[in-house]
C-alpha atoms as a PDB file:
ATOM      1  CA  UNK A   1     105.715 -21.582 166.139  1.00  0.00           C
ATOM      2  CA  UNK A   2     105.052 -20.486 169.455  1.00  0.00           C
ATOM      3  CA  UNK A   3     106.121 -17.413 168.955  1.00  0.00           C
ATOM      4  CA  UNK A   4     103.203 -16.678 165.752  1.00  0.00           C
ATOM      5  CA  UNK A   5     100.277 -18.308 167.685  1.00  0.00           C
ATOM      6  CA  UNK A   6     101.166 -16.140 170.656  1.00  0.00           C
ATOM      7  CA  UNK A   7     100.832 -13.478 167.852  1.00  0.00           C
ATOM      8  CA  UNK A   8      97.976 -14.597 165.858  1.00  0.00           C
ATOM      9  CA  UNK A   9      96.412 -14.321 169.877  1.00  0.00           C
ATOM     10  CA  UNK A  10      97.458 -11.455 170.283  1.00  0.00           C
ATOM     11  CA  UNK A  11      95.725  -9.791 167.381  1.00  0.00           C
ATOM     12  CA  UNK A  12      92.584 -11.225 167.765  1.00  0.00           C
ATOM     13  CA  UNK A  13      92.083 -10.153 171.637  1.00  0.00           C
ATOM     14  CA  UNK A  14      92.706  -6.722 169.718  1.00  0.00           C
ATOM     15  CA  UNK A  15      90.238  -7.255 167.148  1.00  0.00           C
ATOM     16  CA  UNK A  16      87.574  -8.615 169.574  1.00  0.00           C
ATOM     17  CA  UNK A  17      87.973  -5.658 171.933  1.00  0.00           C
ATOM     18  CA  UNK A  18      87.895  -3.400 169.037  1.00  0.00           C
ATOM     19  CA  UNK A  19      84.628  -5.590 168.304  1.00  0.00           C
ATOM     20  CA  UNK A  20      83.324  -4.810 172.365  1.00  0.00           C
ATOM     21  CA  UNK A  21      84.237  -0.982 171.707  1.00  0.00           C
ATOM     22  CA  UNK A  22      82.171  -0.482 168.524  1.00  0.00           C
ATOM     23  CA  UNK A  23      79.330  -2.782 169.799  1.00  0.00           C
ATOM     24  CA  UNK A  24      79.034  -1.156 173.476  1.00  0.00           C
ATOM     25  CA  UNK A  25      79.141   2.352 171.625  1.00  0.00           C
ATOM     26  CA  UNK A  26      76.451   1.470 168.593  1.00  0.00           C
ATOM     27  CA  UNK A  27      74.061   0.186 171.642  1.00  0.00           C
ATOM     28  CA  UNK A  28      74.689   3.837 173.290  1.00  0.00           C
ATOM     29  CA  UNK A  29      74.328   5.491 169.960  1.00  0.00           C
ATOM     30  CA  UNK A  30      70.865   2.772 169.175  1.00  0.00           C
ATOM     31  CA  UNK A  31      68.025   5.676 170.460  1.00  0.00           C
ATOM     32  CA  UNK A  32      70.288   8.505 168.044  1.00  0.00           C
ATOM     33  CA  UNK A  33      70.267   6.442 165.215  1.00  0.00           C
ATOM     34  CA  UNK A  34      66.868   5.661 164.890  1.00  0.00           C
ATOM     35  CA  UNK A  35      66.146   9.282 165.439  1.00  0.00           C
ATOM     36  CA  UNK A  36      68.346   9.670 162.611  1.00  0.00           C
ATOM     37  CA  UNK A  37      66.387   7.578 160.516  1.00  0.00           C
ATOM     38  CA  UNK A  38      62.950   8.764 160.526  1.00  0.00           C
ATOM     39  CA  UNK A  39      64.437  11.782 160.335  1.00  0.00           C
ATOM     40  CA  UNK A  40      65.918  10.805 157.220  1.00  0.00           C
ATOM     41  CA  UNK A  41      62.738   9.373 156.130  1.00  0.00           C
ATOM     42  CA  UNK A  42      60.755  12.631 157.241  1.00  0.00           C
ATOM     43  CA  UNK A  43      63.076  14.758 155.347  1.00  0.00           C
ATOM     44  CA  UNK A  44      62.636  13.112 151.813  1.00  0.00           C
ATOM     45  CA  UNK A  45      58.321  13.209 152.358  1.00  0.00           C
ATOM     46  CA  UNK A  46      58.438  16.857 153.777  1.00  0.00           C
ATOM     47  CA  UNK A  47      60.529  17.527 151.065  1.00  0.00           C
ATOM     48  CA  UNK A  48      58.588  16.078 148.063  1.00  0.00           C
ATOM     49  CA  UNK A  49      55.330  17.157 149.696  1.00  0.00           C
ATOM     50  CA  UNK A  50      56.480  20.781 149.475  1.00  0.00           C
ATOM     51  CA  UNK A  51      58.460  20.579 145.919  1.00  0.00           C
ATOM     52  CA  UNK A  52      54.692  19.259 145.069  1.00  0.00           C
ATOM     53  CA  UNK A  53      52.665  22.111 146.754  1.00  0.00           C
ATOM     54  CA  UNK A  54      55.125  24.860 145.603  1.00  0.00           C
ATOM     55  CA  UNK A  55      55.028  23.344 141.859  1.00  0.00           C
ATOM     56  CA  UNK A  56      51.373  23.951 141.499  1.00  0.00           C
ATOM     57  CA  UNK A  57      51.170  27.626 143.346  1.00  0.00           C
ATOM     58  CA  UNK A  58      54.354  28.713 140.878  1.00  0.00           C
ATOM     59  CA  UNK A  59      52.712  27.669 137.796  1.00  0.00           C
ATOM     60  CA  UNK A  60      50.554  30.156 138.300  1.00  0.00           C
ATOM     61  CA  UNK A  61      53.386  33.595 138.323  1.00  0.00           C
ATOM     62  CA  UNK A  62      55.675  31.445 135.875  1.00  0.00           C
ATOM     63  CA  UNK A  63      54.863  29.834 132.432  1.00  0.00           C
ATOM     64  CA  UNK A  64      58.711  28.882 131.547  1.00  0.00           C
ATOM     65  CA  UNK A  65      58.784  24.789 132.719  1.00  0.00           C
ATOM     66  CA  UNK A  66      62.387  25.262 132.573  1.00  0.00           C
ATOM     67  CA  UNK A  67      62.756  27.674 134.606  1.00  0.00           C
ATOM     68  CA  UNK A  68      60.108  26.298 136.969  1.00  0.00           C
ATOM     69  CA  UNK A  69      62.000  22.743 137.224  1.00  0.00           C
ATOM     70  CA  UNK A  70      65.319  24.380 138.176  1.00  0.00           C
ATOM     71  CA  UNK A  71      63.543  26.350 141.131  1.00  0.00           C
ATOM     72  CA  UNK A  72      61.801  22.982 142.190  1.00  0.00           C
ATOM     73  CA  UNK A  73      65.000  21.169 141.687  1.00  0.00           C
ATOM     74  CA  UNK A  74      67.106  23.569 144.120  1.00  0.00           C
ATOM     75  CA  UNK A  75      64.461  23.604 146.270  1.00  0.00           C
ATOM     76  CA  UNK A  76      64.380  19.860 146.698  1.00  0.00           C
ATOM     77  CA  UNK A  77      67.885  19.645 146.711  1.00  0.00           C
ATOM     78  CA  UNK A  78      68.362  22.117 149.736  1.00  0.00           C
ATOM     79  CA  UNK A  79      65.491  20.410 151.950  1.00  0.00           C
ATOM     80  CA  UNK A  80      67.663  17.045 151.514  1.00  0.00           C
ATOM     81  CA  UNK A  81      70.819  18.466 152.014  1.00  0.00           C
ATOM     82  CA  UNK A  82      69.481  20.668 155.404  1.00  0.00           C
ATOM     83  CA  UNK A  83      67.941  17.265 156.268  1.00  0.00           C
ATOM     84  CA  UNK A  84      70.838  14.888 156.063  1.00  0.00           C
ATOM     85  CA  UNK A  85      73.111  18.227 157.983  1.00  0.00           C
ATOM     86  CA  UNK A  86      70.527  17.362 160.812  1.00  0.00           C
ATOM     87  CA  UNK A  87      70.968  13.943 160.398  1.00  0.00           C
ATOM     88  CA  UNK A  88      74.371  13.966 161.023  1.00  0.00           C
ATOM     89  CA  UNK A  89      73.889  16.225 164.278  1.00  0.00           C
ATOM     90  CA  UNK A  90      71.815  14.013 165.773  1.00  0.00           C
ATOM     91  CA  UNK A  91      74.727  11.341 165.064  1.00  0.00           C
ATOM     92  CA  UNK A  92      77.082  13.465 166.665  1.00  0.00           C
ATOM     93  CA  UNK A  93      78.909  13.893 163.138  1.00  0.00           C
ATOM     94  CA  UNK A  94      79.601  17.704 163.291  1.00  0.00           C
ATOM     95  CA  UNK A  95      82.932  17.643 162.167  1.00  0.00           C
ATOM     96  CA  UNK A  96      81.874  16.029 159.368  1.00  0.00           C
ATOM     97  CA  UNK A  97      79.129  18.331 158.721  1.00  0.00           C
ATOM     98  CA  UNK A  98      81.943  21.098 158.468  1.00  0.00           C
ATOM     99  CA  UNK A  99      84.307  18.643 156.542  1.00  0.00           C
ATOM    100  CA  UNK A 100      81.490  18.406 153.667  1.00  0.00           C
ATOM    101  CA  UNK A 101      80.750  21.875 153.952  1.00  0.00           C
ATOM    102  CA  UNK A 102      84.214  22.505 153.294  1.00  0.00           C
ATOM    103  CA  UNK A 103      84.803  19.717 150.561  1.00  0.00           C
ATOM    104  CA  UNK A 104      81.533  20.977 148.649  1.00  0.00           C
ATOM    105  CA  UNK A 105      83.091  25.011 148.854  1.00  0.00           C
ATOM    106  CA  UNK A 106      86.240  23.814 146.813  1.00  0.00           C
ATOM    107  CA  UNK A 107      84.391  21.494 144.645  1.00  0.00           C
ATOM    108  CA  UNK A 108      82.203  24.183 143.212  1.00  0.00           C
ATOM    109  CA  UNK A 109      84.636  26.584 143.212  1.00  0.00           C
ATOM    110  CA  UNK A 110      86.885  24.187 140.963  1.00  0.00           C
ATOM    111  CA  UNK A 111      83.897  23.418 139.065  1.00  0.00           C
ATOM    112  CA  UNK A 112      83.064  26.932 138.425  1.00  0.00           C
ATOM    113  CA  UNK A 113      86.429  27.827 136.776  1.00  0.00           C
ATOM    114  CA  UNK A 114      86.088  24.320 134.583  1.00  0.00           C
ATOM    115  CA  UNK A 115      82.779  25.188 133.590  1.00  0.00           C
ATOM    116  CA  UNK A 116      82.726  28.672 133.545  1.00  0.00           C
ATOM    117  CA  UNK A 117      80.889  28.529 129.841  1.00  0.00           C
ATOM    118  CA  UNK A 118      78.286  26.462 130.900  1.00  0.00           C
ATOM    119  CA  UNK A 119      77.636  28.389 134.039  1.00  0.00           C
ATOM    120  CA  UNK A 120      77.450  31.888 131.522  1.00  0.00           C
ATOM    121  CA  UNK A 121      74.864  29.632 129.532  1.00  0.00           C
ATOM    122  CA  UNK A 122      73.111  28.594 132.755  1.00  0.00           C
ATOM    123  CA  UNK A 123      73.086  32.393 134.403  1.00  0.00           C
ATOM    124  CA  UNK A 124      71.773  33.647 130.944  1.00  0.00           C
ATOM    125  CA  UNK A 125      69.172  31.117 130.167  1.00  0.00           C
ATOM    126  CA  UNK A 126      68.053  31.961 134.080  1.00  0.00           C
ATOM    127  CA  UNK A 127      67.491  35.612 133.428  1.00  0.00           C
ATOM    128  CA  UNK A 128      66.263  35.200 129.370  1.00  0.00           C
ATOM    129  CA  UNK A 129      63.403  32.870 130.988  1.00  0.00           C
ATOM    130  CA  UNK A 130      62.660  35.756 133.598  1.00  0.00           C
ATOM    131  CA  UNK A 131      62.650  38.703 131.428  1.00  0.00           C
ATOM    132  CA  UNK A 132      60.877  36.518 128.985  1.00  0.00           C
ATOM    133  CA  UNK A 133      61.808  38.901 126.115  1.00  0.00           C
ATOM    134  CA  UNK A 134      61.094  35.798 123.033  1.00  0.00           C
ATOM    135  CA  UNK A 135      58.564  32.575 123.273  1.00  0.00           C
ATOM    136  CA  UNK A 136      58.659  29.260 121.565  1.00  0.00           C
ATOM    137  CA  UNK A 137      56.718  30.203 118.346  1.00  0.00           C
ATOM    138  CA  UNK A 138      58.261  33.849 117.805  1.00  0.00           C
ATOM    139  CA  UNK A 139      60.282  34.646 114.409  1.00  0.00           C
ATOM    140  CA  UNK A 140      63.542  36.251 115.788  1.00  0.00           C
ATOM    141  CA  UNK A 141      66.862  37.669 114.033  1.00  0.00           C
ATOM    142  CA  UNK A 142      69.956  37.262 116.232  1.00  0.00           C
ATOM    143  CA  UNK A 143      73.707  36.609 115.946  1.00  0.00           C
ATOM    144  CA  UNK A 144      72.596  36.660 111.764  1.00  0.00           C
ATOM    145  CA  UNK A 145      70.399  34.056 112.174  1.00  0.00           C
ATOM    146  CA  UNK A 146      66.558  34.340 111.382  1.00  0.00           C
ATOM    147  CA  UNK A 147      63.992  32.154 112.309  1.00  0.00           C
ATOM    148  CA  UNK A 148      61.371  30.477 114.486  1.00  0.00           C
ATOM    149  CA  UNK A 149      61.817  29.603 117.983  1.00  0.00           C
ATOM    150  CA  UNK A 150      61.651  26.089 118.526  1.00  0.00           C
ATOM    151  CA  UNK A 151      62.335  25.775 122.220  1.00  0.00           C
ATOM    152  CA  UNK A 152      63.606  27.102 124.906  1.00  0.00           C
ATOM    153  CA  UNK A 153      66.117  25.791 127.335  1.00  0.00           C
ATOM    154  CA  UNK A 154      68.347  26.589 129.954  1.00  0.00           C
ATOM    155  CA  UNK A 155      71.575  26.082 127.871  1.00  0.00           C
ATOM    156  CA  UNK A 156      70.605  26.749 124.096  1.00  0.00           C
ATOM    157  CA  UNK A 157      67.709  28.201 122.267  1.00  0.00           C
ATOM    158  CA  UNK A 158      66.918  26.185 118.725  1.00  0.00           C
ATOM    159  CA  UNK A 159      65.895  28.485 116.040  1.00  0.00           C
ATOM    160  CA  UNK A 160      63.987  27.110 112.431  1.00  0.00           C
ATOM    161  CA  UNK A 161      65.251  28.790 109.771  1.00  0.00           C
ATOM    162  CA  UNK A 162      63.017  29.555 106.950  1.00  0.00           C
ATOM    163  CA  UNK A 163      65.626  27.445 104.852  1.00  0.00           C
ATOM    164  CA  UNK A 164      64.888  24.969 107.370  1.00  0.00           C
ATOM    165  CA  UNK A 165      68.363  24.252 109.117  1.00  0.00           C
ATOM    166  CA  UNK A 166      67.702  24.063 113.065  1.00  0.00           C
ATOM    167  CA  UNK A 167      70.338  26.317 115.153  1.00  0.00           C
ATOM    168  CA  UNK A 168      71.177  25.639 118.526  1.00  0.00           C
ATOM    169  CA  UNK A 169      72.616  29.007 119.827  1.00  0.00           C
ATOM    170  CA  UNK A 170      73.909  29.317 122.994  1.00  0.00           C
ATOM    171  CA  UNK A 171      72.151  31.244 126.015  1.00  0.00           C
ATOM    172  CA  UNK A 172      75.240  33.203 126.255  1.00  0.00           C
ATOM    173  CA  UNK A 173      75.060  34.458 122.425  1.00  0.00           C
ATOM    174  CA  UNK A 174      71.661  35.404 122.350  1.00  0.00           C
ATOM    175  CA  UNK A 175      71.931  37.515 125.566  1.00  0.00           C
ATOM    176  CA  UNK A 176      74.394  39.682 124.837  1.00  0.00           C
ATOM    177  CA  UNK A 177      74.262  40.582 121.487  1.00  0.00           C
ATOM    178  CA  UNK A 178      71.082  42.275 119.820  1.00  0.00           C
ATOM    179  CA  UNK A 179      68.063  40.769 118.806  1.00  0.00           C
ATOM    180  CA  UNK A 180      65.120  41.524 116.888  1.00  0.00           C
ATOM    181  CA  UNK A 181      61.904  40.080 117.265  1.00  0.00           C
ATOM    182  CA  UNK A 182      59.526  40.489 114.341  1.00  0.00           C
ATOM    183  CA  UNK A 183      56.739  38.643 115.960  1.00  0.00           C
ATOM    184  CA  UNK A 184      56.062  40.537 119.611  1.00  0.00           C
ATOM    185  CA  UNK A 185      53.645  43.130 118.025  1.00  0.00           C
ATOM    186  CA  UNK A 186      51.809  40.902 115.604  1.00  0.00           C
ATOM    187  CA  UNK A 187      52.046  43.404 112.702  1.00  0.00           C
ATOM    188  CA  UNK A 188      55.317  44.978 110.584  1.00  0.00           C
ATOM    189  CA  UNK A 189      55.789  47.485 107.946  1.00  0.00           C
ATOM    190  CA  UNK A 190      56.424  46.861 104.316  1.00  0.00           C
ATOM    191  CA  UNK A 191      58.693  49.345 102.445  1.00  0.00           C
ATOM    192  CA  UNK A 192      58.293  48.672  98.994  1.00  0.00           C
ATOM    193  CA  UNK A 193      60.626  50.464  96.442  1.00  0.00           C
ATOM    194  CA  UNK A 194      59.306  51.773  93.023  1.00  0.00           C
ATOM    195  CA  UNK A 195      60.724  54.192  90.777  1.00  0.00           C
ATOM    196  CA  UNK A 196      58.829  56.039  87.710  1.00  0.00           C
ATOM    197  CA  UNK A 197      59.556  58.075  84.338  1.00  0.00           C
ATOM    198  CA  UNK A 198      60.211  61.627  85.057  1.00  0.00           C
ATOM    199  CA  UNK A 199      57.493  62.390  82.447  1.00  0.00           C
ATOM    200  CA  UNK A 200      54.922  60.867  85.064  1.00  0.00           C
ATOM    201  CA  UNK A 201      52.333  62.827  87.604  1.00  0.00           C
ATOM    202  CA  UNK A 202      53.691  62.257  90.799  1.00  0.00           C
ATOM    203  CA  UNK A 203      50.270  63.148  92.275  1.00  0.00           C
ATOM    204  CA  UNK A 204      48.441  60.954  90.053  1.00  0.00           C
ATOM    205  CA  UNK A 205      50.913  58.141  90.537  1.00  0.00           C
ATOM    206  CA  UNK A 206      50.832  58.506  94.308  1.00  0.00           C
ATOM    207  CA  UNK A 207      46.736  58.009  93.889  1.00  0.00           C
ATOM    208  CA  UNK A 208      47.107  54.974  92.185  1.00  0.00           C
ATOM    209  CA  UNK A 209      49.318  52.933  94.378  1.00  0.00           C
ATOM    210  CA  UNK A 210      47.739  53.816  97.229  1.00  0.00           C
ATOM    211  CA  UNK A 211      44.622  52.723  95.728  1.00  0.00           C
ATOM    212  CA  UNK A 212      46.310  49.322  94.387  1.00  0.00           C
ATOM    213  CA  UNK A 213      47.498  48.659  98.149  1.00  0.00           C
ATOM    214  CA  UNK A 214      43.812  48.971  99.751  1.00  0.00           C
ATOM    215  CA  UNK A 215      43.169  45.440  98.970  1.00  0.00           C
ATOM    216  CA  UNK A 216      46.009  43.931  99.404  1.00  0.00           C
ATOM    217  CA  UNK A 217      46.806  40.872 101.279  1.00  0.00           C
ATOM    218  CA  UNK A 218      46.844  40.603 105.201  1.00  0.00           C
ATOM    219  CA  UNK A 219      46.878  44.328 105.176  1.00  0.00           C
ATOM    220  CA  UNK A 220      46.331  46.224 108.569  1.00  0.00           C
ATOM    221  CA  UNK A 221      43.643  48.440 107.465  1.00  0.00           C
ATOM    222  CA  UNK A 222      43.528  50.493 110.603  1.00  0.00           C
ATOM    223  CA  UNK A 223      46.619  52.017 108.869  1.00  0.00           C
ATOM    224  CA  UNK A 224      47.033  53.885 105.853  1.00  0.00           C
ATOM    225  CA  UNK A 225      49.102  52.982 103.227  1.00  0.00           C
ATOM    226  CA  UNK A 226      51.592  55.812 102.618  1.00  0.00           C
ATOM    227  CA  UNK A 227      53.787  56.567  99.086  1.00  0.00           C
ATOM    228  CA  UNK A 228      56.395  58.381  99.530  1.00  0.00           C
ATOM    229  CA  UNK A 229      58.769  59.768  96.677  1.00  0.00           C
ATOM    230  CA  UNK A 230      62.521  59.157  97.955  1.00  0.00           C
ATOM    231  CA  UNK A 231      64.948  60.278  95.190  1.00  0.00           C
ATOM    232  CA  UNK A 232      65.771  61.375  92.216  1.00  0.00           C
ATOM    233  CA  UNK A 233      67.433  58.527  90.045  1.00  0.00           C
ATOM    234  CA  UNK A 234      69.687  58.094  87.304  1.00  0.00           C
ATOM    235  CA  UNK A 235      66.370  57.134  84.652  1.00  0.00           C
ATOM    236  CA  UNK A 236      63.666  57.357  87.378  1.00  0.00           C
ATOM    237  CA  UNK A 237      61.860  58.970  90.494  1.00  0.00           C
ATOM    238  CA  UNK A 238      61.746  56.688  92.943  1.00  0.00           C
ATOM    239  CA  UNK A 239      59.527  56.135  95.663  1.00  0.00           C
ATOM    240  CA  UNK A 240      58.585  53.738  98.736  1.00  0.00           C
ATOM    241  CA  UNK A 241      55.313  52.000  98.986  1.00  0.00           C
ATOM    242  CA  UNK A 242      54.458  51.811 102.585  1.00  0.00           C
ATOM    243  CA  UNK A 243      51.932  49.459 104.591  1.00  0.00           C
ATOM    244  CA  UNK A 244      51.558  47.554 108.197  1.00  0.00           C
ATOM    245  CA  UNK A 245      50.404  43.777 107.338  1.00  0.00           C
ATOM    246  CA  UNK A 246      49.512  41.140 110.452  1.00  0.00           C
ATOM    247  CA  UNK A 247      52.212  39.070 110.593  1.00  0.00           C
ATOM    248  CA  UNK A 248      52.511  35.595 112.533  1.00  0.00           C
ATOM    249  CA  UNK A 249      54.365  34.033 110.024  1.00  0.00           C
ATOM    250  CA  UNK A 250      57.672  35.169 107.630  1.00  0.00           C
ATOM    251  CA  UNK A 251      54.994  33.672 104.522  1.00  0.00           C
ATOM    252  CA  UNK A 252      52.511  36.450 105.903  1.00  0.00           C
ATOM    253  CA  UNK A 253      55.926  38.951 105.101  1.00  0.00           C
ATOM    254  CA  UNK A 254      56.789  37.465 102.191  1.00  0.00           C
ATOM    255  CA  UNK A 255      53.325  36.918 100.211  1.00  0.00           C
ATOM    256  CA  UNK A 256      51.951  40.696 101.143  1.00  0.00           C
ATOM    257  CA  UNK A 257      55.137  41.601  99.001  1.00  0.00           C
ATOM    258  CA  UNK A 258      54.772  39.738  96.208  1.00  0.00           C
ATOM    259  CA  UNK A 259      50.822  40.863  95.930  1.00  0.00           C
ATOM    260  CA  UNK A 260      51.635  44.361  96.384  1.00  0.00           C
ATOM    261  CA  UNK A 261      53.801  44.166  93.380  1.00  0.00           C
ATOM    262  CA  UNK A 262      51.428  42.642  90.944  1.00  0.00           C
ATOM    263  CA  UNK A 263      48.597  44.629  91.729  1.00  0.00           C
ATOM    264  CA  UNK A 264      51.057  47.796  91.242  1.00  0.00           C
ATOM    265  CA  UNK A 265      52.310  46.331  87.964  1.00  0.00           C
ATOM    266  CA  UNK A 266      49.030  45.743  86.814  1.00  0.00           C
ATOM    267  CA  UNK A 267      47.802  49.420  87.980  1.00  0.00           C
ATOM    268  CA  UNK A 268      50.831  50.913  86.195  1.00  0.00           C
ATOM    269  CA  UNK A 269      50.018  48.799  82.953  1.00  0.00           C
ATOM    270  CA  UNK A 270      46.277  49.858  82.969  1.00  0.00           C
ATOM    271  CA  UNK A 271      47.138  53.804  83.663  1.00  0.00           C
ATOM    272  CA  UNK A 272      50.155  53.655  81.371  1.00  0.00           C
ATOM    273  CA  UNK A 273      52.803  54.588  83.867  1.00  0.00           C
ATOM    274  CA  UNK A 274      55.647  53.579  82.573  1.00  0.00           C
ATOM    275  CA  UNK A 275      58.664  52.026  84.796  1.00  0.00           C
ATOM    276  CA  UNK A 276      61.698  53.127  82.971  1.00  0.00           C
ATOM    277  CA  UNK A 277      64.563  50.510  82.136  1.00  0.00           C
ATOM    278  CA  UNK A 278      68.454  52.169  83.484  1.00  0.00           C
ATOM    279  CA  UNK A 279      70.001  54.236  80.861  1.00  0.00           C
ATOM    280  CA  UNK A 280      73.472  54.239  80.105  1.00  0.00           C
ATOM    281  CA  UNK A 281      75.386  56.674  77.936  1.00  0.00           C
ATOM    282  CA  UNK A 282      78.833  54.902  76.580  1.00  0.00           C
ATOM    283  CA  UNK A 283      81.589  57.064  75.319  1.00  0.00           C
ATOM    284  CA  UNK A 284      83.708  55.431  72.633  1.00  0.00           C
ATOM    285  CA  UNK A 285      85.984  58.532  72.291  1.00  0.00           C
ATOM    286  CA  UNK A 286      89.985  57.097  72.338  1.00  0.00           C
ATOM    287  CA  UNK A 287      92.060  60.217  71.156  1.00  0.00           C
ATOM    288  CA  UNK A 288      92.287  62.425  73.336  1.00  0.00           C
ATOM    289  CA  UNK A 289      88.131  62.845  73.365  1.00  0.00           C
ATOM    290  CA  UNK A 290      87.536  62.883  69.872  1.00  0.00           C
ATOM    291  CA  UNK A 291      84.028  62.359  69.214  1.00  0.00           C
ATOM    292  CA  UNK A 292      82.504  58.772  67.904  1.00  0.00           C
ATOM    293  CA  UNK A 293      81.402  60.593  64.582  1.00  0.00           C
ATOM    294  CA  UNK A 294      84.585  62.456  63.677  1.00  0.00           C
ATOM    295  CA  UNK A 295      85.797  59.093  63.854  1.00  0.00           C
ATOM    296  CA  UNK A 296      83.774  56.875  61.893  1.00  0.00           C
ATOM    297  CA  UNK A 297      83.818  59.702  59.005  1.00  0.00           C
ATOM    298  CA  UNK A 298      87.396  59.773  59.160  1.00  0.00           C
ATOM    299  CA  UNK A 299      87.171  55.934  58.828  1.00  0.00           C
ATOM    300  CA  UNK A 300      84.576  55.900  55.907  1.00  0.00           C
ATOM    301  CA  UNK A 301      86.698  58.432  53.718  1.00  0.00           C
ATOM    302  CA  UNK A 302      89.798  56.171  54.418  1.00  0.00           C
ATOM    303  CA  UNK A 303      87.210  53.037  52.906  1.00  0.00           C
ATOM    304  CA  UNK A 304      86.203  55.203  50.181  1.00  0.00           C
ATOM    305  CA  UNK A 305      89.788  56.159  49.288  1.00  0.00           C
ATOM    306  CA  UNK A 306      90.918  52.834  49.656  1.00  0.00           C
ATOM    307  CA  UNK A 307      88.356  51.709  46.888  1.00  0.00           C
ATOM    308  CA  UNK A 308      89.114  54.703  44.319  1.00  0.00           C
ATOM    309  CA  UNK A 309      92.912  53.831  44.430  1.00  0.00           C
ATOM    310  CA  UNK A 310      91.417  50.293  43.735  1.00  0.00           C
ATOM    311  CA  UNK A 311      88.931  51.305  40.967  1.00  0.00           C
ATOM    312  CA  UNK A 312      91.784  53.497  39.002  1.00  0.00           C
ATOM    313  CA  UNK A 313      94.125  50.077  39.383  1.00  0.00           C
ATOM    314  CA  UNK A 314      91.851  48.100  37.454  1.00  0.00           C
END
């Protein structure tokens, strides 16, 4: 018994002159700690006061909020971090300065080979919101996809379809592989295939489309509308019907089309220009290239026979 209370003693004159240690050294430390604190306290106000001040001046160069919140983000994030590294200083903490430093160096670096397909997504939507080459709003064809731009993150891009699916593609898609955009002029071409009888007037023909087209709807008409003959086909010459219409929407694409065709129909019906249905010439020759009629007379004298020889039997 003796023995464990002269133990049980022993550990708590250890304890309490652990206690004197700590206590004599935080009354040193006192003056550096409440430096450290207002510090800390300054750092978090400087720091929002100048993620507020930059926010409004790069607003002004920079119209993607995305990209804009990331900037503001790493800004904030580095006037904390630079804070708290002073912080520690003051605390006479360097080696743990360089211990973090360290710690966060192999952190990323394990993060970036774990996430190495959301950083490509991240990189990409970085430099698509720089280069600014689509906007929410455009109509876009990419990775055979086609449709309106919905938004416009850092990670994915979400197109409409016209059938009216939504598609999130990645950053990382739409960067590297090609990409139209139908809406970055305001205006796109129609090429409108036609084909005539060869018994036609190509000239007078060509006057009449282009005449039908004049009016036509959403038409550009700073541009002409051009007909050009194409080919010779199989029952027909053909041509294209060409003409620029404004174009915000796919409907703007899609209903100059269908008017262009009625009014050509109905200028073709009122000139008599006939649109020719395909021809095909079948070949019912099986012996060797014997000709349809040598067969079918061969086949009515073998009737006719056939009934004599009948007749007689009677």
């Amino acid at each position: 018994m003796t023995n464990y209370m002269r133990d049980v003693n022993g550990a708590l004159e250890l304890l309490w002159n652990k206690l004197e240690a700590w206590g004599a050294q935080t009354v040193l430390m006192l003056p550096n700690i409440l430096v450290a604190l207002v510090l800390l306290i300054l750092t978090f106000y400087v720091a929002g006061l100048i993620r507020s001040w930059i926010g409004k001046f790069i607003n002004r160069f920079s119209h993607s909020a995305a990209l804009n919140n990331l900037i503001l983000t790493l800004l904030y994030i580095g006037m904390l971090l630079l804070g708290f590294f002073f912080v520690l200083s003051v605390l006479n903490l360097d080696r743990v300065v360089i211990s973090l430093l360290a710690g966060v160096g192999i952190i990323g670096l394990a993060l970036g080979f774990a996430f190495q397909d959301i950083a490509a997504n991240f990189i990409s939507g970085v430099i698509i919101a720089v280069q600014k080459p689509f906007r929410v709003g455009d109509n876009i064809e990419t990775n055979d996809y086609f449709g309106t731009i919905e938004r416009i993150t850092l990670r994915t891009i979400d197109i409409r379809q016209v059938t009216g699916e939504l598609v999130k593609l990645p950053n990382k898609m739409v960067f590297e592989n090609p990409l139209t955009n139908f809406s970055i002029y305001g205006t796109r071409r129609i090429d409108l295939e036609v084909g005539i009888s060869y018994a036609e007037d190509l000239e007078r023909v060509q006057q009449v489309v282009i005449e039908a087209l004049e009016d036509v709807k959403n038409r550009v008409k700073t541009k002409a509308v051009e007909v050009m003959y194409d080919s010779f086909g199989d029952s027909s010459i053909n041509f294209k019907a060409r003409f620029w219409v404004s174009y915000s929407r796919q409907v703007d694409y899609v209903g100059a089309k269908s008017d262009a065709i009625i009014r050509i129909k109905k200028a073709f019906d009122a000139n008599d220009i006939l649109i020719p249905f395909p021809i095909r010439t079948l070949d019912f020759g099986i012996k060797g290239g014997e000709k349809l009629t040598e067969q079918l007379q061969a086949l009515n004298a073998t009737v006719k026979d056939g009934q004599r020889i009948g007749g007689n039997g009677k």
